[in-house]
C-alpha atoms as a PDB file:
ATOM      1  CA  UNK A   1      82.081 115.161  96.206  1.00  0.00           C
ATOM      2  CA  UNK A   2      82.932 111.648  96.552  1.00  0.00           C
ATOM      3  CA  UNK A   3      86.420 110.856  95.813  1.00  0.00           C
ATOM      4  CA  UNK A   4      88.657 107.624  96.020  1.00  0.00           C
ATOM      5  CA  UNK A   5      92.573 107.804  95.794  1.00  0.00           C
ATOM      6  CA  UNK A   6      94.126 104.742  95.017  1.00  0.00           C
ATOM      7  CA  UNK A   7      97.218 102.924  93.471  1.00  0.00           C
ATOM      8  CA  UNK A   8      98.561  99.021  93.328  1.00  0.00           C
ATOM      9  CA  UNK A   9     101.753 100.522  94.248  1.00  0.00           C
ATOM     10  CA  UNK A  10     102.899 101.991  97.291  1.00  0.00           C
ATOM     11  CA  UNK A  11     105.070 105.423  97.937  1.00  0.00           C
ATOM     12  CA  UNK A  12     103.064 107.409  95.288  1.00  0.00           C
ATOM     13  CA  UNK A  13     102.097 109.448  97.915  1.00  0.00           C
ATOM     14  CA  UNK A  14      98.431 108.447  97.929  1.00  0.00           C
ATOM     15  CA  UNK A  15      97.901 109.751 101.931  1.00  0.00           C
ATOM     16  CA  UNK A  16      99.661 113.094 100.989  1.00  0.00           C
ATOM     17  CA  UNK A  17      97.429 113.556  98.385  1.00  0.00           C
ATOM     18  CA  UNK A  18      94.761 112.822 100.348  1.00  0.00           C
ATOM     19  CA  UNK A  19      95.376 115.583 103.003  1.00  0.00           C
ATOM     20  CA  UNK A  20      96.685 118.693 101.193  1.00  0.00           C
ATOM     21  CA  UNK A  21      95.029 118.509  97.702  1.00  0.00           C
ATOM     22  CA  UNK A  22      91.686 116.874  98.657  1.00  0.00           C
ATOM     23  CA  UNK A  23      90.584 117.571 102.502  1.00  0.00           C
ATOM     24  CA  UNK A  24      92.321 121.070 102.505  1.00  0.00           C
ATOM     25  CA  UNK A  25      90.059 121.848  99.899  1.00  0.00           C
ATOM     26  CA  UNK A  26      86.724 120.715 101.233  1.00  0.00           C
ATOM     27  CA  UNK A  27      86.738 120.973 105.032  1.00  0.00           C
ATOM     28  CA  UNK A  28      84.608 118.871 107.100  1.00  0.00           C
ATOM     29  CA  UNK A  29      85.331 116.250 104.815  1.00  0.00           C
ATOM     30  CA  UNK A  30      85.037 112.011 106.329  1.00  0.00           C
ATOM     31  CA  UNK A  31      88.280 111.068 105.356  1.00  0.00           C
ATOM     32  CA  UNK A  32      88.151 106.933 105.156  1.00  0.00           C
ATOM     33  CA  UNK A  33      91.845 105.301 105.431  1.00  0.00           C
ATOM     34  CA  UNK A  34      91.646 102.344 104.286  1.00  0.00           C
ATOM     35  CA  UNK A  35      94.625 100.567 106.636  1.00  0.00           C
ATOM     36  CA  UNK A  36      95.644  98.142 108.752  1.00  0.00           C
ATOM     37  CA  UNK A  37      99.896  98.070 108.334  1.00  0.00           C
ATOM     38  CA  UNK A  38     100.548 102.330 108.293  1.00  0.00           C
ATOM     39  CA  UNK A  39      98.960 104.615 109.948  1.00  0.00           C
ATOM     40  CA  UNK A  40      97.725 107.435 107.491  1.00  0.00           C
ATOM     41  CA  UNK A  41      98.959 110.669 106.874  1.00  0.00           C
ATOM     42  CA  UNK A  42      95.700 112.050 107.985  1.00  0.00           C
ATOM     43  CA  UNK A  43      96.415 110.997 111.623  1.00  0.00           C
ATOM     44  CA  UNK A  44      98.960 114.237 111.546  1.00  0.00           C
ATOM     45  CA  UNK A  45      96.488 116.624 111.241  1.00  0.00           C
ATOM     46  CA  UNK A  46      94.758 117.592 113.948  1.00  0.00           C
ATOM     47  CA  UNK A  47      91.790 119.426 112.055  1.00  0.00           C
ATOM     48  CA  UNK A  48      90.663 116.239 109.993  1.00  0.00           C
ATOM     49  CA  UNK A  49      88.035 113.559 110.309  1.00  0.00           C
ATOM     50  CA  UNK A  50      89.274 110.575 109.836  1.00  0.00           C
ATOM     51  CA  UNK A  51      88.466 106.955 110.445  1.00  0.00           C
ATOM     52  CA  UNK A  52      90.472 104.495 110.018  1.00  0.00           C
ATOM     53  CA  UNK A  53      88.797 100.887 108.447  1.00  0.00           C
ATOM     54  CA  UNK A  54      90.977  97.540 106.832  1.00  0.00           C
ATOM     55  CA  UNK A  55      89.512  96.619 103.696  1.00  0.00           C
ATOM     56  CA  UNK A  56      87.764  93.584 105.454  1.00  0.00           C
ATOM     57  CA  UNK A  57      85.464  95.625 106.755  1.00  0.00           C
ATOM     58  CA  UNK A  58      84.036  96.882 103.617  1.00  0.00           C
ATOM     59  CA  UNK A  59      80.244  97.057 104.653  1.00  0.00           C
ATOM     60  CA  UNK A  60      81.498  99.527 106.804  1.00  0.00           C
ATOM     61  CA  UNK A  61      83.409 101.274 104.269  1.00  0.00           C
ATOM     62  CA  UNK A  62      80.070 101.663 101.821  1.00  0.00           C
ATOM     63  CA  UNK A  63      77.812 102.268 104.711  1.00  0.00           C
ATOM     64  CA  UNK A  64      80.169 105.546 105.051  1.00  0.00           C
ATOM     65  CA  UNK A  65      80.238 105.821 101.726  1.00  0.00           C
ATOM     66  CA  UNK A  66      76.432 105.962 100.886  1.00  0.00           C
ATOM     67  CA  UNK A  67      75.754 108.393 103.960  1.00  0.00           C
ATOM     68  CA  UNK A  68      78.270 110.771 103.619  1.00  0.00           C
ATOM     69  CA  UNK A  69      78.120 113.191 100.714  1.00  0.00           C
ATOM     70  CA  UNK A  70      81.781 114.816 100.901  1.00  0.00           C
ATOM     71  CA  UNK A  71      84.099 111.694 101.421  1.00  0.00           C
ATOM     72  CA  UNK A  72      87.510 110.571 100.760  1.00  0.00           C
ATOM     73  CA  UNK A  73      88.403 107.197 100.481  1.00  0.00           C
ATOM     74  CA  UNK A  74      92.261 106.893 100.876  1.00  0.00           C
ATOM     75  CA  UNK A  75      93.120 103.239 100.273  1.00  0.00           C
ATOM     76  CA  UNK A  76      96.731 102.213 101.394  1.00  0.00           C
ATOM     77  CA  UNK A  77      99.290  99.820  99.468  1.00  0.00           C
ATOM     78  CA  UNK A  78      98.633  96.757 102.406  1.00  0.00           C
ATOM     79  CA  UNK A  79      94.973  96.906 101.573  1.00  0.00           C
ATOM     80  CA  UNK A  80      94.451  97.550  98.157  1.00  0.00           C
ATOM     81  CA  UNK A  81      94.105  94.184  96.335  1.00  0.00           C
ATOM     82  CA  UNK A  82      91.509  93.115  98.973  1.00  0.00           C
ATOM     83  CA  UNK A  83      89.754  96.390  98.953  1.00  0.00           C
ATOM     84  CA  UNK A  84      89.770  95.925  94.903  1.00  0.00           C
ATOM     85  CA  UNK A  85      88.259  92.746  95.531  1.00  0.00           C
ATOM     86  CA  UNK A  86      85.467  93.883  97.435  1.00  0.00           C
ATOM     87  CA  UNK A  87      84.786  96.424  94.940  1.00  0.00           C
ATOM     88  CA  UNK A  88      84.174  93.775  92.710  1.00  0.00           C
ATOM     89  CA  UNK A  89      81.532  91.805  94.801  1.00  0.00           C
ATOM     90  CA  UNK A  90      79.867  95.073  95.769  1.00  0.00           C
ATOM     91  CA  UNK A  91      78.945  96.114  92.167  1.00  0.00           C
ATOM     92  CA  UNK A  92      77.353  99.499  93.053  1.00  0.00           C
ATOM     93  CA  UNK A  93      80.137 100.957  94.982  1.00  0.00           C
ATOM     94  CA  UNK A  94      81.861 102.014  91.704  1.00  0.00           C
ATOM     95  CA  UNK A  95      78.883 104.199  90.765  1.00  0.00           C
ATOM     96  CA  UNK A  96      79.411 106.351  94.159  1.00  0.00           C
ATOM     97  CA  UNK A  97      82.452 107.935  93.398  1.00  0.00           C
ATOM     98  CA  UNK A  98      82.684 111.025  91.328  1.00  0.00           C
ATOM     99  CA  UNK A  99      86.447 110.634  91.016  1.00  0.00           C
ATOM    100  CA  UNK A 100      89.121 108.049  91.215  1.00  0.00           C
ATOM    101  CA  UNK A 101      92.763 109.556  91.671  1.00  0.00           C
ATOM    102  CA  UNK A 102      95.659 107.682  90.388  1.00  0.00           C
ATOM    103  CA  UNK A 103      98.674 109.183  91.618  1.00  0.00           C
ATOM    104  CA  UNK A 104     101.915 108.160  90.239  1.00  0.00           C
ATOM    105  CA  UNK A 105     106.078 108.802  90.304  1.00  0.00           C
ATOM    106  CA  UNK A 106     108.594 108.878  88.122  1.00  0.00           C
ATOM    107  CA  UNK A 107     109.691 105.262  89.569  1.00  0.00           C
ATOM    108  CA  UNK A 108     109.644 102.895  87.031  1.00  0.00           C
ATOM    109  CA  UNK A 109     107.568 100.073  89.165  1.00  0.00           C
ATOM    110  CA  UNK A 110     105.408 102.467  90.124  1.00  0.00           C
ATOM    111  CA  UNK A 111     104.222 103.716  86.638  1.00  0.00           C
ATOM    112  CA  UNK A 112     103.687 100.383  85.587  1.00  0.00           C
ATOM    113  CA  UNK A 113     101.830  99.519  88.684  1.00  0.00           C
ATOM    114  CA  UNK A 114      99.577 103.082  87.572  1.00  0.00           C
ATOM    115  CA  UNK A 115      98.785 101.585  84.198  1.00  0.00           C
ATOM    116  CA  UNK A 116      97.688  97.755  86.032  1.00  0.00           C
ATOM    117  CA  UNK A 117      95.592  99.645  88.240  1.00  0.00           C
ATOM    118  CA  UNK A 118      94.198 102.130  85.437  1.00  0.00           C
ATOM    119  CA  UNK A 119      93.530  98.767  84.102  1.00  0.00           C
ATOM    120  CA  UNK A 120      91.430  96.998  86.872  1.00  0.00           C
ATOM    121  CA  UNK A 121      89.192 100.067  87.146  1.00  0.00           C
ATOM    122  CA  UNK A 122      88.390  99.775  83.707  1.00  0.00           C
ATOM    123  CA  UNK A 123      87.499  96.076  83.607  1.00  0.00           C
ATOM    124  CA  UNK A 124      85.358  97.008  86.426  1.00  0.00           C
ATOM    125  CA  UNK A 125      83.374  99.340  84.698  1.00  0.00           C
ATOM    126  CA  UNK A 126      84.107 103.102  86.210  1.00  0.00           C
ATOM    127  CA  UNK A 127      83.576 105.495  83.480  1.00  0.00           C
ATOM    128  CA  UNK A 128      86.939 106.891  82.106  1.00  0.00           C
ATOM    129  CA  UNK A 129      86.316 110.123  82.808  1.00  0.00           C
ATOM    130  CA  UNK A 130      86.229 109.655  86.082  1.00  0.00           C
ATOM    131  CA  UNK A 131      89.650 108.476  86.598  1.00  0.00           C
ATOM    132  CA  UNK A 132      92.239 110.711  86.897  1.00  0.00           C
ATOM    133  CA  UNK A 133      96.021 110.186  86.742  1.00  0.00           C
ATOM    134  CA  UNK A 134      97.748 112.743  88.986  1.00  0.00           C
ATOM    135  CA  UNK A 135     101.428 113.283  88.365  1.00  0.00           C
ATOM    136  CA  UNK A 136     103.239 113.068  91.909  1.00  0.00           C
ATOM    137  CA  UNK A 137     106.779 114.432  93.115  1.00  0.00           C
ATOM    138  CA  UNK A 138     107.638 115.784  89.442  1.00  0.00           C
ATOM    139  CA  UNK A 139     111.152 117.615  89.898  1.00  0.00           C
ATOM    140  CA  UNK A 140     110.507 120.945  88.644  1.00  0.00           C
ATOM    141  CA  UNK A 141     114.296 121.650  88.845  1.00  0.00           C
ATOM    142  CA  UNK A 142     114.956 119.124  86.279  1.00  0.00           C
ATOM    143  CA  UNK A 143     113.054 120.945  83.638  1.00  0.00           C
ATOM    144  CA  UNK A 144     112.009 117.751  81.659  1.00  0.00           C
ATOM    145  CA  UNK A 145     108.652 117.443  80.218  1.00  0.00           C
ATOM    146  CA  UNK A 146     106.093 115.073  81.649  1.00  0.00           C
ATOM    147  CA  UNK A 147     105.853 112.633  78.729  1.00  0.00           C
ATOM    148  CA  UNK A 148     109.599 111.795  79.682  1.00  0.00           C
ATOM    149  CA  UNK A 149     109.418 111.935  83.243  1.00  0.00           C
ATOM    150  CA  UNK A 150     106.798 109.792  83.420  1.00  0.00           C
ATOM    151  CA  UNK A 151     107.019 108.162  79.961  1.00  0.00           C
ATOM    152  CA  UNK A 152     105.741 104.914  80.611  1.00  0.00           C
ATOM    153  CA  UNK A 153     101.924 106.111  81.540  1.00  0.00           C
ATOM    154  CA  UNK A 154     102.091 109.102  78.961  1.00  0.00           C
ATOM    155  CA  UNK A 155     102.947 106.150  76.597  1.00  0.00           C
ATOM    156  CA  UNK A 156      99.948 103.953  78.011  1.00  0.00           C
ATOM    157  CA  UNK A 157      97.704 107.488  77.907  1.00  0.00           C
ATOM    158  CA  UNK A 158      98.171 107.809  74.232  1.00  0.00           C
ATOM    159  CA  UNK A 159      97.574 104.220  73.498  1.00  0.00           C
ATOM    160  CA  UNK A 160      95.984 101.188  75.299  1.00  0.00           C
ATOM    161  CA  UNK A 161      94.856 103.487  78.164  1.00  0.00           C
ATOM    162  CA  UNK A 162      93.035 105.795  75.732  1.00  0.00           C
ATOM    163  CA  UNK A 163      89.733 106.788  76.650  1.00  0.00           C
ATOM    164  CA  UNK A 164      90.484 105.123  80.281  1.00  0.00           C
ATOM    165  CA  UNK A 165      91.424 107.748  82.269  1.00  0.00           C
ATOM    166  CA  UNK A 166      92.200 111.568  82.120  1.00  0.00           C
ATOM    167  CA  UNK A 167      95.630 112.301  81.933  1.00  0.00           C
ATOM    168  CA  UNK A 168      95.746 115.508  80.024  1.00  0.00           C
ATOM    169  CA  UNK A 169      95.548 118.340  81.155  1.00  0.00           C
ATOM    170  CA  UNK A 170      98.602 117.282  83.534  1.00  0.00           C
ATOM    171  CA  UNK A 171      97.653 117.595  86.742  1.00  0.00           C
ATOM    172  CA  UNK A 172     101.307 117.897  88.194  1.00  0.00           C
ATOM    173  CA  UNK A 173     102.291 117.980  92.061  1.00  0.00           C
ATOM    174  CA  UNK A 174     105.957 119.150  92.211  1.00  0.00           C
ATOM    175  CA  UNK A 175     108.212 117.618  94.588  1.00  0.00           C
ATOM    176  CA  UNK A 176     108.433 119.549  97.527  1.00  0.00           C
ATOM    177  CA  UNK A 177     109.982 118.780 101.442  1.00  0.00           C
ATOM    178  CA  UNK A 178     107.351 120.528 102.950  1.00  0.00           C
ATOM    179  CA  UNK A 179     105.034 117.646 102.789  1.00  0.00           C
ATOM    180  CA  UNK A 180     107.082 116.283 105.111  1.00  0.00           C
ATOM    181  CA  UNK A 181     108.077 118.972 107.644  1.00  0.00           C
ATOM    182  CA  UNK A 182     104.274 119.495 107.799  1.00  0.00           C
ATOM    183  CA  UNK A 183     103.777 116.005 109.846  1.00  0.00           C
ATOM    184  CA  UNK A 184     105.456 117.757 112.948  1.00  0.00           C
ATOM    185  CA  UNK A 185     102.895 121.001 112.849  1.00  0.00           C
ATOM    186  CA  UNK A 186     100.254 118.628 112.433  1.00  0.00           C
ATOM    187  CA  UNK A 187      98.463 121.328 109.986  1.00  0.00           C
ATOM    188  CA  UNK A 188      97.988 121.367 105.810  1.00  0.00           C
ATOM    189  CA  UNK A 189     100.455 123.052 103.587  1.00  0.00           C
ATOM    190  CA  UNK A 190      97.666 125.357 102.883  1.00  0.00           C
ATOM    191  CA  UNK A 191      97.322 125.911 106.929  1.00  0.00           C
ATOM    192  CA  UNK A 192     100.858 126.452 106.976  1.00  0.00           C
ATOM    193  CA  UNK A 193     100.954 128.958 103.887  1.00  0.00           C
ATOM    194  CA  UNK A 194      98.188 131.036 105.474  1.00  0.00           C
ATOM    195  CA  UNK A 195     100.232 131.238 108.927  1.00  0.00           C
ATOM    196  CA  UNK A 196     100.577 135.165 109.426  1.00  0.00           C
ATOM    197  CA  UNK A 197     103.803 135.086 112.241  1.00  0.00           C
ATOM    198  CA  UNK A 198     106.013 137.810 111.121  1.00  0.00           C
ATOM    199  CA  UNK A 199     109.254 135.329 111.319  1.00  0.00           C
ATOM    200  CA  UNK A 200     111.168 138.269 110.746  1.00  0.00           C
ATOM    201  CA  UNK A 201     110.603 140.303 113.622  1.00  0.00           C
ATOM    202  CA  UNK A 202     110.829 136.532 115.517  1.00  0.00           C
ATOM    203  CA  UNK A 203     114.390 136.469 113.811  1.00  0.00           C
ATOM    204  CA  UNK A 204     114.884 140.147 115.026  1.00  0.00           C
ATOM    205  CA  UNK A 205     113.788 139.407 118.894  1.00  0.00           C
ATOM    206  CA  UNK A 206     115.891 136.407 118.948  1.00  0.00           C
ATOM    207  CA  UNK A 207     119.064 137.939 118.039  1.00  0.00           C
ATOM    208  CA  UNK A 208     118.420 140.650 120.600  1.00  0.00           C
ATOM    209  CA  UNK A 209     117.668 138.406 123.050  1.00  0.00           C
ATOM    210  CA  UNK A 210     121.045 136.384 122.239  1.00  0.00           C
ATOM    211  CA  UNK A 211     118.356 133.108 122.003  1.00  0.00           C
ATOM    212  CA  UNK A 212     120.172 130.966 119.537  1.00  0.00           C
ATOM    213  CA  UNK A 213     117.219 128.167 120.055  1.00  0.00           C
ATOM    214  CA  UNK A 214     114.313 131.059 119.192  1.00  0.00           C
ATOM    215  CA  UNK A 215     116.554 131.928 116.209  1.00  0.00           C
ATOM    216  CA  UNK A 216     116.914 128.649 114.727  1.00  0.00           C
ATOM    217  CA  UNK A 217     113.169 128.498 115.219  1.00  0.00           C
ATOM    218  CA  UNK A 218     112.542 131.843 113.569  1.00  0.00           C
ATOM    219  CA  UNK A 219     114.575 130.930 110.429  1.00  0.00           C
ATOM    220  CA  UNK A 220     113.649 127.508 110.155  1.00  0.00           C
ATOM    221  CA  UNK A 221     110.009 129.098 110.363  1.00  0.00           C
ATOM    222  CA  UNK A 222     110.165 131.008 107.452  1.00  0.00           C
ATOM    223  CA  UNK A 223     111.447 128.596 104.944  1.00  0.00           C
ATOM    224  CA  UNK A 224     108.888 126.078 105.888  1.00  0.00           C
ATOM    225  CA  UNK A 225     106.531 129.470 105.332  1.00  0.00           C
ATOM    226  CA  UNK A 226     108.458 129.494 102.022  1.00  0.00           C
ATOM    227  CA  UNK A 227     108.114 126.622 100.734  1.00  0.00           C
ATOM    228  CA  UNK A 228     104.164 125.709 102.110  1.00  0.00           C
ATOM    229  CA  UNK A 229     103.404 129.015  99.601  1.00  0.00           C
ATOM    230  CA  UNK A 230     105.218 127.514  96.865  1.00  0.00           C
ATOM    231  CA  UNK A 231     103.673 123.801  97.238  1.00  0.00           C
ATOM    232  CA  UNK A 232      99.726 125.556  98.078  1.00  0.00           C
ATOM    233  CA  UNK A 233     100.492 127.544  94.640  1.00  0.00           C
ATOM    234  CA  UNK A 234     100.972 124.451  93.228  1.00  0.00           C
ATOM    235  CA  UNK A 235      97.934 122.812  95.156  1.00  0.00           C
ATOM    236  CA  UNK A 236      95.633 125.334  94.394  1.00  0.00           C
ATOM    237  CA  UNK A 237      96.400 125.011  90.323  1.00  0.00           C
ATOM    238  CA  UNK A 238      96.016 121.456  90.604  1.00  0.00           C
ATOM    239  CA  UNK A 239      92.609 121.237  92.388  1.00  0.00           C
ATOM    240  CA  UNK A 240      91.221 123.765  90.189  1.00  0.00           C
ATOM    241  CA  UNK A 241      92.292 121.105  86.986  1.00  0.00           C
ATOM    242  CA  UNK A 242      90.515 118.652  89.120  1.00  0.00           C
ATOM    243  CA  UNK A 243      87.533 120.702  90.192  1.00  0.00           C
ATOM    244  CA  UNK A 244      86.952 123.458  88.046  1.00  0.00           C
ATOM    245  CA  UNK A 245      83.252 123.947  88.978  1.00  0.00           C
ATOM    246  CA  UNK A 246      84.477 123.939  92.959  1.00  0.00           C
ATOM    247  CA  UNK A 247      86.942 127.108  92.791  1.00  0.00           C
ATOM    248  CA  UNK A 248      84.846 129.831  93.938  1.00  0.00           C
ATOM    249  CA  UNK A 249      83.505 127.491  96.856  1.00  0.00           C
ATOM    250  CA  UNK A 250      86.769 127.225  97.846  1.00  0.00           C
ATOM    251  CA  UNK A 251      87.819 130.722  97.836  1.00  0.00           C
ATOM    252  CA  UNK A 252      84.744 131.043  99.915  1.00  0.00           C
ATOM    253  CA  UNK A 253      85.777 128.787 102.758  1.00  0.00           C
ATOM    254  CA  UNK A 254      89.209 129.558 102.382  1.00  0.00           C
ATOM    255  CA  UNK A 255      88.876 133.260 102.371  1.00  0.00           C
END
């Protein structure tokens, strides 16, 4: 599977994305950042392949594209327009990916920077049905459907955007702070929702052993535990919306 996640915008969580829902899910994966500002989220975890190429060295970028057969091109917000550009001049890259993820936020400049970039992919010929908006950082809390949350590219979805990407069925990635207290373990959410320490009896030691550090440790332990089940639920839904032919394969490497 050759997959591309990309956005105009910035702080749609694009890198996240391109850890915990895509690489998680196919390991031994080439992960491509596409970067020369921030350094990708990739870089935290330790268990990935990633290299790290700006957009002006495209040749490059293809070359890994053509050879490797499970790839993920994540393509950050400093080097997007030229890396759109390049698309352009190389014609036949567009044919090698089997999906283009859109991620986008309830931020208003953000959505509309979705729809542009929904857009450009269309003028540049990928099929619709390749492109897929993803529907980052939803609030689940907040109980508000998805055409309001993101109303502006539901809007675009059922109108100008129709038939030029997949929006429906939602693919929705709730908000969730474990994306970010996974950057110090340096492991996926699903890595850290498979972790088998009994935090408990590490709660229970501690207090017998009067170690207030090994106790913090303990509980802080277990809600990041918590939460990493919640978010790889949610993961785990979401990739199967995006790859429903790849679920048992999964369960198979995962298992």
């Amino acid at each position: 599977m050759k997959t591309c996640v990309l956005n105009l915008s910035g702080n749609v969580g694009k890198s996240t994305l391109a850890v915990h829902l895509l690489a998680a899910f196919a390991p031994g994966s080439k992960i491509i950042s596409v970067e020369s500002i921030n350094a990708s989220n990739a870089n935290d975890v330790e268990a990935l392949n990633v290299e790290e190429l700006s957009a002006s060295r495209f040749k490059e970028i293809f070359r890994e594209i053509m050879l490797n057969d499970e790839v993920i091109v994540d393509v950050g917000a400093s080097n997007v327009a030229a890396f759109m550009t390049e698309m352009t001049r190389f014609k036949s890259a567009v044919g090698e990916f089997d999906l283009v993820l859109v991620p986008t936020v309830p931020a208003d400049k953000q959505q509309r920077d979705t729809i542009a970039t929904v857009d450009w992919l269309h003028k540049l010929g990928i099929d619709g049905k390749k492109v897929r908006v993803l529907f980052n950082q939803y609030a689940t809390e907040g109980l508000e459907p998805i055409e309001l949350v993101y109303a502006q590219v539901a809007g675009y979805g059922a109108t100008d955007g129709k038939g030029k990407a997949v929006l429906e069925p939602h693919a929705v990635v709730a908000l969730n702070e474990v994306y970010e207290l996974s950057k110090a373990s340096k492991k996926t959410v699903m890595e850290l929702a498979q972790d088998n320490t009994d935090w408990k009896a590490a709660r229970s030691a501690a207090k017998r052993a009067g170690d207030l550090v090994a106790l913090e440790r303990a509980m802080a332990g277990q809600m990041t535990h918590d939460l990493a089940v919640t978010a790889h639920e949610n993961l785990s839904q979401v990739h199967r919306t995006l790859f429903p032919g790849a679920t048992m394969a999964v369960k198979a490497r995962t298992a």
